[in-house]
C-alpha atoms as a PDB file:
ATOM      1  CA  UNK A   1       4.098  -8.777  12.734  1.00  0.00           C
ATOM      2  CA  UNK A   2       2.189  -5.648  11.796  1.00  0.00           C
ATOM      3  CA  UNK A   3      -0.971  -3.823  12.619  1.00  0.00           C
ATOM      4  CA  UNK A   4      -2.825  -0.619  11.326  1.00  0.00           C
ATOM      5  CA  UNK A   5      -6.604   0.012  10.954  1.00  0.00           C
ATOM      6  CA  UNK A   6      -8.764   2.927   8.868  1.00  0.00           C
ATOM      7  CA  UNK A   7     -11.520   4.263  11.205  1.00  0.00           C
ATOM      8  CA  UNK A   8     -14.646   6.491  10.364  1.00  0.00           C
ATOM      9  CA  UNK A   9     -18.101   7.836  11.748  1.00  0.00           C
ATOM     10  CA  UNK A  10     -19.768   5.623   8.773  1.00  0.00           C
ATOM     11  CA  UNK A  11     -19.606   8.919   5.962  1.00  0.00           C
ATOM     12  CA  UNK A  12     -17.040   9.329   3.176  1.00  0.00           C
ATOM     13  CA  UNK A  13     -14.158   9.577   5.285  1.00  0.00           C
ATOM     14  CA  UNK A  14     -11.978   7.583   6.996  1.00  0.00           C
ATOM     15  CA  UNK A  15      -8.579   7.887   8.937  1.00  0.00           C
ATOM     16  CA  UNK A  16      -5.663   5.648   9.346  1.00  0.00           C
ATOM     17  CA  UNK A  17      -4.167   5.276  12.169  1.00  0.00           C
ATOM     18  CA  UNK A  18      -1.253   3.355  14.507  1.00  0.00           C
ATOM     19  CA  UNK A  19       0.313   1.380  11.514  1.00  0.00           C
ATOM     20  CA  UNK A  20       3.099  -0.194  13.268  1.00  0.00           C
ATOM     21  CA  UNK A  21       5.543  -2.854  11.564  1.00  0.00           C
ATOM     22  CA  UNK A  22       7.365  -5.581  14.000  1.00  0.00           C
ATOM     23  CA  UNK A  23      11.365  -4.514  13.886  1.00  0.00           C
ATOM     24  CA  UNK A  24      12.071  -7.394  12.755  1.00  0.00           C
ATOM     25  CA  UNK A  25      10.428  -7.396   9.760  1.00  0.00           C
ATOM     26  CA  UNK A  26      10.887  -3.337   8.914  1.00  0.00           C
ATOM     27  CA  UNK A  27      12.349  -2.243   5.236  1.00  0.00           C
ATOM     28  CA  UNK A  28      10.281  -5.362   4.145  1.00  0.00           C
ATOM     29  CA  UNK A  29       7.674  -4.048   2.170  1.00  0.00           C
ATOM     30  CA  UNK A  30       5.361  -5.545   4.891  1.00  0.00           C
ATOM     31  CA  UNK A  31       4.287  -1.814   5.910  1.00  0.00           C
ATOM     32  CA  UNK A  32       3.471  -0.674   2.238  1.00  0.00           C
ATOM     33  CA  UNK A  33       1.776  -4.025   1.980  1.00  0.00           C
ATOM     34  CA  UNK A  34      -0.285  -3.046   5.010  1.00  0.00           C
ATOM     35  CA  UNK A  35      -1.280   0.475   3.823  1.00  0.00           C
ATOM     36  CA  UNK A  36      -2.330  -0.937   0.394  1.00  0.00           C
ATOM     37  CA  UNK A  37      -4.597  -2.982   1.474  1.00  0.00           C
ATOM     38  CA  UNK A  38      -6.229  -1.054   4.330  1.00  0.00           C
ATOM     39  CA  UNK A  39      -6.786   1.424   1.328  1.00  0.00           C
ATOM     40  CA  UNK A  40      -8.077  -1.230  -0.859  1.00  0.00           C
ATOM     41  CA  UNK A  41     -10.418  -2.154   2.393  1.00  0.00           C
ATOM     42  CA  UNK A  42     -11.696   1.684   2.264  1.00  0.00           C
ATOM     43  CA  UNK A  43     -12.396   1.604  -0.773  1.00  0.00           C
ATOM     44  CA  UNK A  44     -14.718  -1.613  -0.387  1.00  0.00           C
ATOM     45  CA  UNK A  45     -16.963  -0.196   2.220  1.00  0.00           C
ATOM     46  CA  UNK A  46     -17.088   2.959   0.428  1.00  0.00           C
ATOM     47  CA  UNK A  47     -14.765   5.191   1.554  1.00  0.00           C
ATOM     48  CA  UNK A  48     -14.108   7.910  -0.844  1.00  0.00           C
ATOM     49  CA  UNK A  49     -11.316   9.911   1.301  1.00  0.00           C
ATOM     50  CA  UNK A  50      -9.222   8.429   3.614  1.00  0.00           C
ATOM     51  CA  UNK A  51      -6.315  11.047   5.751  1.00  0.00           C
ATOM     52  CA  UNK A  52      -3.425  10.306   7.692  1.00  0.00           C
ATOM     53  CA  UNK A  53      -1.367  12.258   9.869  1.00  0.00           C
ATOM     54  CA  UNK A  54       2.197  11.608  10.095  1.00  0.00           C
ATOM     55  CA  UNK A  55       5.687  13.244   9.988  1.00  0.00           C
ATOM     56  CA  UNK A  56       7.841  14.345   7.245  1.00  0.00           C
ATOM     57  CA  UNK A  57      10.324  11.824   7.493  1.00  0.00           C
ATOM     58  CA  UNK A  58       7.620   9.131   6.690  1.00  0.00           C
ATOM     59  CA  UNK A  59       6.494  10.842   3.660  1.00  0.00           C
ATOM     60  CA  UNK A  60       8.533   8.243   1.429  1.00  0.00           C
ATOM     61  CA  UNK A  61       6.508   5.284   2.784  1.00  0.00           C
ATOM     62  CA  UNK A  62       3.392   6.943   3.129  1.00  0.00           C
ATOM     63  CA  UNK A  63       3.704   8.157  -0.529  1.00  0.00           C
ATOM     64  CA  UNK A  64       4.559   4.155  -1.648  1.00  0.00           C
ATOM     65  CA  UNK A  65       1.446   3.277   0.032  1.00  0.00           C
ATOM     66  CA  UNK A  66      -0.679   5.658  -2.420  1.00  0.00           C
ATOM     67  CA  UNK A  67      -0.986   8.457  -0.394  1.00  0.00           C
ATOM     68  CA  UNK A  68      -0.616  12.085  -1.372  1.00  0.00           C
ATOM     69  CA  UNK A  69       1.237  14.038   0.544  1.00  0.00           C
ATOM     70  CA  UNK A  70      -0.592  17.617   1.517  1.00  0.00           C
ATOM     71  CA  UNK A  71      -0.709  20.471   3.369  1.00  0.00           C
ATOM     72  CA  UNK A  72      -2.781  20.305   6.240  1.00  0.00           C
ATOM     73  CA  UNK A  73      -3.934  21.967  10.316  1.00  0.00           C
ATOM     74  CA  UNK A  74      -4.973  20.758  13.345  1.00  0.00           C
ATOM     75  CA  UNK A  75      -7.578  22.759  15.442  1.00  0.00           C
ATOM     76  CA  UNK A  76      -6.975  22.509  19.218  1.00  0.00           C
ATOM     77  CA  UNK A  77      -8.977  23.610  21.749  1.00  0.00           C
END
């Protein structure tokens, strides 16, 4: 029903990535739910920072989850 995962080169920081809810069971709470506990997962294996990159119209959920919102760049080659 939903999926998401926090990867990392095995330092302080982590990234979260592809956290994708089921449409059926969207506006649930079951995507918050998901992003808690990855976080609380982080946090167990030591993770001390963990980033995401998404856009503004997620900031809401993101936000519920326990993330910050912040300014940020990407460097492309």
């Amino acid at each position: 029903m939903a999926f998401g995962y926090v990867c990392g080169t095995g330092l302080l920081h982590g990234y979260m990535e592809d956290i994708i809810v089921h449409p059926d069971h969207q506006k649930q709470g079951v995507g918050v739910a998901l992003v808690k506990r990855l976080l609380e997962e982080a946090e167990r294996i030591g993770l001390g920072i963990v980033t995401v990159t998404y856009s503004s119209e997620h900031t809401e959920f993101y936000k519920k989850g326990g993330f910050t919102p912040c300014p940020g760049g990407v460097w492309r080659k």
